[in-house]
Protein backbone atom coordinates (compact mmCIF):
# COMPACT_ATOMS: atom_id res chain seq x y z
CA UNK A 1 94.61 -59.60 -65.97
CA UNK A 2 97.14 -62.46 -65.20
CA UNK A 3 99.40 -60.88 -67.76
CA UNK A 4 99.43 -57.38 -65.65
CA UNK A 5 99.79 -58.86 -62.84
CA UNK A 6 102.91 -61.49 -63.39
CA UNK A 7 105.00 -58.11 -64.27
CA UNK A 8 104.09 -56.11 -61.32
CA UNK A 9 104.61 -59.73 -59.18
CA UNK A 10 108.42 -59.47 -60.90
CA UNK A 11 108.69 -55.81 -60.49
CA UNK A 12 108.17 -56.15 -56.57
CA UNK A 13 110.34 -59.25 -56.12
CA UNK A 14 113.18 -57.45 -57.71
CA UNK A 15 112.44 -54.57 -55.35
CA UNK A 16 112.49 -57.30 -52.49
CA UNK A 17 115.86 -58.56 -53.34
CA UNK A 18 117.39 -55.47 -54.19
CA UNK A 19 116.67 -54.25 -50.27
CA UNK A 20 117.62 -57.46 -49.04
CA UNK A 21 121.18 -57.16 -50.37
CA UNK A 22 121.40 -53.56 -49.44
CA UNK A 23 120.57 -54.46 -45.91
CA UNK A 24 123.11 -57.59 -46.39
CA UNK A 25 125.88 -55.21 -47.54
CA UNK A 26 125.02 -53.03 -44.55
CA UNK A 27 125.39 -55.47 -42.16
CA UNK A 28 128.54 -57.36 -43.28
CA UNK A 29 130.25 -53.77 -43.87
CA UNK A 30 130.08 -52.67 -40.31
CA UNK A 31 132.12 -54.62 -38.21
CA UNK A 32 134.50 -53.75 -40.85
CA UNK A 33 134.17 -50.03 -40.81
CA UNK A 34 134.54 -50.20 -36.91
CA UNK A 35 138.14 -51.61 -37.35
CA UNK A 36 139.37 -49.64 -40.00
CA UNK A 37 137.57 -46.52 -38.26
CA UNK A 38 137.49 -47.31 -34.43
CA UNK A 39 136.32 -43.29 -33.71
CA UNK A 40 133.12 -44.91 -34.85
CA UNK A 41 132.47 -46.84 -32.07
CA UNK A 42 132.24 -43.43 -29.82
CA UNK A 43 129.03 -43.09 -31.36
CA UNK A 44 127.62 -46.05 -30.70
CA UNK A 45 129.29 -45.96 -27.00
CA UNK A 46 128.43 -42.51 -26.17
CA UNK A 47 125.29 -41.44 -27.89
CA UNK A 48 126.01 -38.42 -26.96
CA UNK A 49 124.27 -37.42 -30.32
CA UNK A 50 121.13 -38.53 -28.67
CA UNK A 51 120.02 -35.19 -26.75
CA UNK A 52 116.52 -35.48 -25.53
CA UNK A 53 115.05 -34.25 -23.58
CA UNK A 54 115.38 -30.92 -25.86
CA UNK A 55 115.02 -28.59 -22.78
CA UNK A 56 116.85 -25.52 -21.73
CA UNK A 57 119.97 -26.98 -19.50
CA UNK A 58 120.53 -23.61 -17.73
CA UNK A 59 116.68 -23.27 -16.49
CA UNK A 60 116.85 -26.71 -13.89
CA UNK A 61 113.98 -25.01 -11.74
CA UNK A 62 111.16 -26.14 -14.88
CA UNK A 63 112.26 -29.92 -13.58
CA UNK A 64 113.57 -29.65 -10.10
CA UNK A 65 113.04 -27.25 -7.07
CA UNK A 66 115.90 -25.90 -5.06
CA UNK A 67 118.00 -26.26 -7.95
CA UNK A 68 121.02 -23.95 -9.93
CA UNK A 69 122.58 -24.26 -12.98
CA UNK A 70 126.82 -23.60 -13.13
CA UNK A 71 129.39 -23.83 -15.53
CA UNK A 72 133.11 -25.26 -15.31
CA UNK A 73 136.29 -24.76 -17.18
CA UNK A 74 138.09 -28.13 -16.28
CA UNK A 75 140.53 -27.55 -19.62
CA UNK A 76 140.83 -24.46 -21.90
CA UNK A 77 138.16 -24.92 -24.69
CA UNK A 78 135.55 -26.77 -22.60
CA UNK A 79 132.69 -25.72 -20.69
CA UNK A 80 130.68 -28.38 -18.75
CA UNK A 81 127.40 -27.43 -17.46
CA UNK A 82 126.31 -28.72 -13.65
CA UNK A 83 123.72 -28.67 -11.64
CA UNK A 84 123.37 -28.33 -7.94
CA UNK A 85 120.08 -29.51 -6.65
CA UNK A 86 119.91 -28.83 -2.59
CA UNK A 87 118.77 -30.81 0.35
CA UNK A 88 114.89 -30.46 0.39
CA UNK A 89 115.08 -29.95 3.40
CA UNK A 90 116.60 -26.03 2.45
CA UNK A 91 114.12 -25.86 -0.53
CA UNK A 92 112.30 -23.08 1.14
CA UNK A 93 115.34 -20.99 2.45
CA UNK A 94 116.82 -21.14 -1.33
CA UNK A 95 113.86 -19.34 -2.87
CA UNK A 96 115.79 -16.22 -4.49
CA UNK A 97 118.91 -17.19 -3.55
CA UNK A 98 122.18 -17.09 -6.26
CA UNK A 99 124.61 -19.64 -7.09
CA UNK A 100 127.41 -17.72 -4.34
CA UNK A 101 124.95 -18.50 -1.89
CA UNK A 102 124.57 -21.88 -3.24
CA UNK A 103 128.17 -22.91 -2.98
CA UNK A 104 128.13 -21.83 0.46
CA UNK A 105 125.37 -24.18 1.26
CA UNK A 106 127.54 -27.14 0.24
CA UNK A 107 128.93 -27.15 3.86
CA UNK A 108 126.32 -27.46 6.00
CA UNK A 109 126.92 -31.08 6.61
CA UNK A 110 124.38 -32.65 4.80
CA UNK A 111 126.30 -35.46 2.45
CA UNK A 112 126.96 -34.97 -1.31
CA UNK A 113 126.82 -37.07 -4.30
CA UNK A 114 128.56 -36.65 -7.36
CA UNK A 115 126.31 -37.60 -10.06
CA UNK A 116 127.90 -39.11 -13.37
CA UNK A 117 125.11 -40.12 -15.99
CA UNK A 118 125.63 -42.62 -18.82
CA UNK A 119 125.06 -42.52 -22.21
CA UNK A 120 122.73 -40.71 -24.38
CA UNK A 121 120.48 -37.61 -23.01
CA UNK A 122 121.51 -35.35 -20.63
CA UNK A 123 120.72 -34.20 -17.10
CA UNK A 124 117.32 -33.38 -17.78
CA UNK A 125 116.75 -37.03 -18.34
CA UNK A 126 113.59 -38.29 -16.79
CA UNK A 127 115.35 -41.15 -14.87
CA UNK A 128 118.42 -38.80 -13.91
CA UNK A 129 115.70 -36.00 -12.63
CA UNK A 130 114.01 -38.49 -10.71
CA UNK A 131 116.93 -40.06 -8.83
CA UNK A 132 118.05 -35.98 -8.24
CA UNK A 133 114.36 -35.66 -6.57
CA UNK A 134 114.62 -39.00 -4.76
CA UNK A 135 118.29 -38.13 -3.08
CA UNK A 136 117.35 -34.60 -2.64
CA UNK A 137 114.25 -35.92 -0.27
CA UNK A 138 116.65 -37.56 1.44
CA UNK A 139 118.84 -34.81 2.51
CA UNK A 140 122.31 -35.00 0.07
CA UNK A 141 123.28 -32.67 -2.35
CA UNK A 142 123.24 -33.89 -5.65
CA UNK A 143 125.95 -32.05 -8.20
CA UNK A 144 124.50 -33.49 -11.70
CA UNK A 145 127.41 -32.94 -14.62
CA UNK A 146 127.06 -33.01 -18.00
CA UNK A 147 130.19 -34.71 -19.54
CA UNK A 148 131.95 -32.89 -22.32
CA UNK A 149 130.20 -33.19 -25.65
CA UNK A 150 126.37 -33.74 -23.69
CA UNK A 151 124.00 -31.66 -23.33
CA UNK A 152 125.23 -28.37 -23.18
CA UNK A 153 128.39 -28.63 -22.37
CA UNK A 154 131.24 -28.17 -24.93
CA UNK A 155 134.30 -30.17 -26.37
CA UNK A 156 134.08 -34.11 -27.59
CA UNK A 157 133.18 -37.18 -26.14
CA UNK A 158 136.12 -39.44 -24.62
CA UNK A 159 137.51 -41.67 -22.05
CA UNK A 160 140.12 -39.63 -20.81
CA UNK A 161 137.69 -36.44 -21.43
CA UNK A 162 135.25 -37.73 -19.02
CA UNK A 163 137.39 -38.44 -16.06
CA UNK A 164 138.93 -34.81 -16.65
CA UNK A 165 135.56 -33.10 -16.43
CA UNK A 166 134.36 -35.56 -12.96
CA UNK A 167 137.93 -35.22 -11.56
CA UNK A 168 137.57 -30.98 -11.80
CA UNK A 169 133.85 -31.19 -10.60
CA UNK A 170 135.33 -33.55 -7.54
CA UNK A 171 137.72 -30.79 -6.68
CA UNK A 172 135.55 -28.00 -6.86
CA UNK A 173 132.84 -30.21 -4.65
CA UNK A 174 135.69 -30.62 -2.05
CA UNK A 175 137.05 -26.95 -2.06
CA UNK A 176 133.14 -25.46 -1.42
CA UNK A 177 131.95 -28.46 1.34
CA UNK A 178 134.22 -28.11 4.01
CA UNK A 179 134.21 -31.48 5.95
CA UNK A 180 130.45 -32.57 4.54
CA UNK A 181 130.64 -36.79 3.40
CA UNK A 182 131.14 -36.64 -0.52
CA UNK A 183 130.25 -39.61 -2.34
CA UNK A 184 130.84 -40.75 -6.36
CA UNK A 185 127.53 -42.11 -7.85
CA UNK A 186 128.02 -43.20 -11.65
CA UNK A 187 124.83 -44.97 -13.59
CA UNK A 188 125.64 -47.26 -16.70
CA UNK A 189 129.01 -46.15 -18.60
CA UNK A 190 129.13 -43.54 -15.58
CA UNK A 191 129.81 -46.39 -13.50
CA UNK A 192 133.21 -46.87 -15.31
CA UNK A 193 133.95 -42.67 -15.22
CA UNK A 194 133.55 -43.33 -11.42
CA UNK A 195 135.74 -45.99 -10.53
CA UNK A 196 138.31 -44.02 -12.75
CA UNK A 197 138.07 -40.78 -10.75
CA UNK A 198 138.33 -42.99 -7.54
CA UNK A 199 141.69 -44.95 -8.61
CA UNK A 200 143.28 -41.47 -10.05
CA UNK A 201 142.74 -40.08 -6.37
CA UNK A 202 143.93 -43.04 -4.58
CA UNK A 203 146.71 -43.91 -6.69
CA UNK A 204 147.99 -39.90 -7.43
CA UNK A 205 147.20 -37.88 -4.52
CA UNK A 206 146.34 -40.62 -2.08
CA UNK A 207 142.95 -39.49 -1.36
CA UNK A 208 140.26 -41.51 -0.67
CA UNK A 209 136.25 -40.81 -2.14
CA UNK A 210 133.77 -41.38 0.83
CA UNK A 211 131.47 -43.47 -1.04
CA UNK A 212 130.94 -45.22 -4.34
CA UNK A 213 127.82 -46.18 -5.88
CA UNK A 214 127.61 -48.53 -8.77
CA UNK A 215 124.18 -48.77 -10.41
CA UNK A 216 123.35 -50.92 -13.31
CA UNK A 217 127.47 -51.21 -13.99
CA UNK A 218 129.82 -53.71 -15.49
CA UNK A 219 133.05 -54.74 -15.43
CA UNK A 220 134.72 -53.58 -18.74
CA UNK A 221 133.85 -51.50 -21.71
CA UNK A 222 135.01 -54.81 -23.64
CA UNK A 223 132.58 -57.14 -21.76
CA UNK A 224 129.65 -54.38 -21.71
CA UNK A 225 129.68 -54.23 -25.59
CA UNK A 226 129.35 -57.93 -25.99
CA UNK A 227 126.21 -58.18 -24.02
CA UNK A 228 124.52 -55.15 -25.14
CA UNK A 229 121.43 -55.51 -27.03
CA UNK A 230 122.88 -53.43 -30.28
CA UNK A 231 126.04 -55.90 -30.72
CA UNK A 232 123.58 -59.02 -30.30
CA UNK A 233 122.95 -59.15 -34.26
CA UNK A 234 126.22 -59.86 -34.59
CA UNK A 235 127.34 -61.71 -31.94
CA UNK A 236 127.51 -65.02 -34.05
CA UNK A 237 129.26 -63.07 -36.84
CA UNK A 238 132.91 -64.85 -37.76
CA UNK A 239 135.45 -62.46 -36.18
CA UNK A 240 132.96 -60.33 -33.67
CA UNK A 241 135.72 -60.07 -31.24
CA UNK A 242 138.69 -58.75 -33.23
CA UNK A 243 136.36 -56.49 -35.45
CA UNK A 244 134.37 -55.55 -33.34
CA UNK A 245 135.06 -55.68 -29.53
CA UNK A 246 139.28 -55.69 -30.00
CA UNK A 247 138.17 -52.17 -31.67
CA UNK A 248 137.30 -50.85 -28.40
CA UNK A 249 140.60 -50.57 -27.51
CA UNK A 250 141.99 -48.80 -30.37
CA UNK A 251 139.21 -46.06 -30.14
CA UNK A 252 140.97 -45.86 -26.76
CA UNK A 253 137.87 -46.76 -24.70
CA UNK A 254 138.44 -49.31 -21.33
CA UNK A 255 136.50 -48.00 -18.41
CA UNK A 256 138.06 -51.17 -16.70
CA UNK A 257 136.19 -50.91 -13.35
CA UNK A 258 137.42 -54.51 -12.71
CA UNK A 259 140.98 -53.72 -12.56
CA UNK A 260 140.07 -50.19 -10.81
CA UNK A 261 138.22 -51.85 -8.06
CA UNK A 262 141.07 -54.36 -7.19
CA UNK A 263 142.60 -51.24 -6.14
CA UNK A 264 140.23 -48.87 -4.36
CA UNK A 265 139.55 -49.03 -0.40
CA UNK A 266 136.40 -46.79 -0.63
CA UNK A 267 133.10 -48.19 0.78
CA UNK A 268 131.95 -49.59 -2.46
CA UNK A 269 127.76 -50.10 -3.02
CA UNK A 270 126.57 -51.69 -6.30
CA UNK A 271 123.26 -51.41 -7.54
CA UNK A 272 121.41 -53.63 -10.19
CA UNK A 273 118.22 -54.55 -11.47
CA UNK A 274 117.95 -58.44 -12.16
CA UNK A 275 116.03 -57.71 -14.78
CA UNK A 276 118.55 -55.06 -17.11
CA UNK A 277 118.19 -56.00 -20.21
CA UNK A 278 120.87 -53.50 -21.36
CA UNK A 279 124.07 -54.01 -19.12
CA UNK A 280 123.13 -57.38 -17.12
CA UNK A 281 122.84 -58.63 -13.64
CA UNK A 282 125.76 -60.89 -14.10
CA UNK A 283 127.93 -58.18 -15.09
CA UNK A 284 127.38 -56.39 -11.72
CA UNK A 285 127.49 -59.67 -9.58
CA UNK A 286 130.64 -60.06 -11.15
CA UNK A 287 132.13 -56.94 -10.29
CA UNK A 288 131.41 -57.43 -7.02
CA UNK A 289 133.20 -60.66 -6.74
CA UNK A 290 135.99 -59.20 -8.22
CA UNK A 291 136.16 -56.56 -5.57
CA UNK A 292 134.72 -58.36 -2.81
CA UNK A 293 138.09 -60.81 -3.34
CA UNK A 294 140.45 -57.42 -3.06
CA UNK A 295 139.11 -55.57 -0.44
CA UNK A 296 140.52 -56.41 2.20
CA UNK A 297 137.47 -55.34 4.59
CA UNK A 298 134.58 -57.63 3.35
CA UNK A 299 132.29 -55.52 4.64
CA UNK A 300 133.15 -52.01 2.53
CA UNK A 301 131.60 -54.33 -0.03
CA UNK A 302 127.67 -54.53 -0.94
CA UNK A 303 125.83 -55.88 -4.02
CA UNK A 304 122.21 -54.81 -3.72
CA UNK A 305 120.28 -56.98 -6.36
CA UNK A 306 116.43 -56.02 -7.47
CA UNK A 307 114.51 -58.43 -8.46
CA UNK A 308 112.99 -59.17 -11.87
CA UNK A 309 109.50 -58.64 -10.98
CA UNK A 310 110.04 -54.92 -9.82
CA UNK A 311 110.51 -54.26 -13.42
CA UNK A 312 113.55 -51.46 -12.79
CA UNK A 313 115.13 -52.96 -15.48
CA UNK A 314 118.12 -50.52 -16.58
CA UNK A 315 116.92 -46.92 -15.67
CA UNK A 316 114.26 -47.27 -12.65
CA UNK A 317 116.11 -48.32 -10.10
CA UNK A 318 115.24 -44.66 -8.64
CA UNK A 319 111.78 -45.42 -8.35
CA UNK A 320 112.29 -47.73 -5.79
CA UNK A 321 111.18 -45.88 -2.27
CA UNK A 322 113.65 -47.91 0.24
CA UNK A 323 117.12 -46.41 -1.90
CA UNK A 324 117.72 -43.59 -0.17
CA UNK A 325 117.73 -45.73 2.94
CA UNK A 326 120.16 -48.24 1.48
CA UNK A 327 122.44 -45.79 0.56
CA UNK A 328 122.29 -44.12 3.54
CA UNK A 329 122.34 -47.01 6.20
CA UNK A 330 125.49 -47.99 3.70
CA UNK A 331 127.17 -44.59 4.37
CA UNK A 332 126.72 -45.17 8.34
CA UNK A 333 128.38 -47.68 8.38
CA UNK A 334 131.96 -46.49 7.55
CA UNK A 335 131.54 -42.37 9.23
């Protein structure tokens, strides 16, 4: 019996060390695939290859009431699917009602918010339909985007890509809603897409967004990937930075809200959980100081920190029932 068991013993210790040093060579190999391939790091960045939910985009009214489904062409080649979810207050009015009648609604006054998701899903996402709900209670329009390369919308994930597609939806926002409030509201990497869209108006048309609303954001793409929980295995790994995080760069990926912000003159409202565990707290406090020391009215300038023991952590922040309010009391102050 000893003597059938000693081989089997061997035969599963070989088996042990033989996934060991698979998962070894796995490990050591990526940083190094990142540099010599930096288009790699899109995937890890945008997960855009992460889809659920798995719902039909272009039915919004199985998740959300007084709601339409659009498309935009902000290039030739891509089609970026939105949706416009309406005031409840006009929920009942809206029953029946196409997406002409729709766009005309967009100036009735009532403030709008340019929604700009981050990474992974789409705008079916539980949290993203549940902020929609929450804002829509509260009387703004919400126009939800899917970037390029989410959801359904066509063409691939970038940067650049990004700011094209919120930049076109901006327009479009401001050519339908007459002299309505229009705010930017970008969650996560959104956060980034939305201080982008604000400095490109600023700095080449000299136009100003009404509002912008930072929740669960950080300062740079850079700084956000070291403090991520995916990177964290190899955080202590001998050149992390330069294989790694340098890498961002060459994949052409910045979202540098800290230089953007040192720029902007928008009311500026930043949202965090203390208790993120993906981008965290610190990252927001200190993009706040950074743009608290440039504006050069103090008071366009508000951190609102949640603390740990609501549990919003990186997606809930929606839940909570006073954030309407805050954005709104926010909003009063500068129209």
């Amino acid at each position: 019996m000893n003597g059938a068991y000693l081989p089997f013993r061997s035969r599963s210790s070989r088996l042990f060390s033989t996934l060991v040093l698979h998962l070894l060579v796995i490990y050591v190999s990526v940083p190094f695939l990142v540099r010599l391939f930096p288009a790699l790091l899109n995937k890890f960045v945008f997960l855009n290859i992460l889809a659920f939910p798995f719902v039909e985009l272009g039915k919004p009214e199985l998740w959300l009431n007084h709601t339409v489904n659009f498309y935009l062409s902000p290039e030739p080649e891509v089609s970026i699917g939105v949706w416009h979810v309406l005031p409840a207050s006009r929920g009942t009015e809206a029953q029946g009602k196409d997406h002409s009648w729709y766009e005309e609604a967009l100036a009735d006054d009532n403030p709008v918010i340019i929604y700009l998701h981050g990474s992974g899903g789409n705008r079916a996402s539980g949290h993203r339909v549940s902020l929609m709900k929450a804002l829509s209670g509260a009387g703004f329009h919400i126009l939800a985007l899917d970037y390029r390369g989410y959801g359904d919308s066509t063409g691939y994930p970038s940067e650049t890509g990004f700011t094209t597609d919120a930049l076109f939806l901006y327009d479009w926002v401001k050519a339908h809603s007459g002299n309505s409030t229009v705010a930017v509201w970008g969650h996560s990497l959104g956060s980034g897409v939305a201080t982008n869209v604000a400095r490109k108006l600023l700095e080449e048309r000299g136009n100003q967004v009404d509002l912008i609303v930072l929740e669960s954001a950080y300062t740079n793409i850079r700084e956000a990937a070291a403090h991520i929980p995916f990177t964290k295995i190899y955080r202590q790994f001998p050149g992390f930075e330069y294989l790694v995080l340098d890498s961002m760069a060459l994949g052409d990926m910045y979202f540098r809200s800290d230089e953007n912000v040192k720029v902007l003159s928008s009311p500026l409202l930043i949202l965090h959980a203390e208790d993120d565990p993906v981008l965290p707290a610190h990252l927001g406090q200190k993009l706040f100081e950074i743009a608290l020391a440039a504006y050069e009215n103090k008071d366009q300038v508000r951190l609102v920190s949640f603390p740990e023991q609501l549990g919003f952590a990186h997606e809930n922040i929606c839940s909570h029932p006073e954030l309407p309010d805050i954005v709104k009391d926010f909003l009063k102050k500068f129209k």
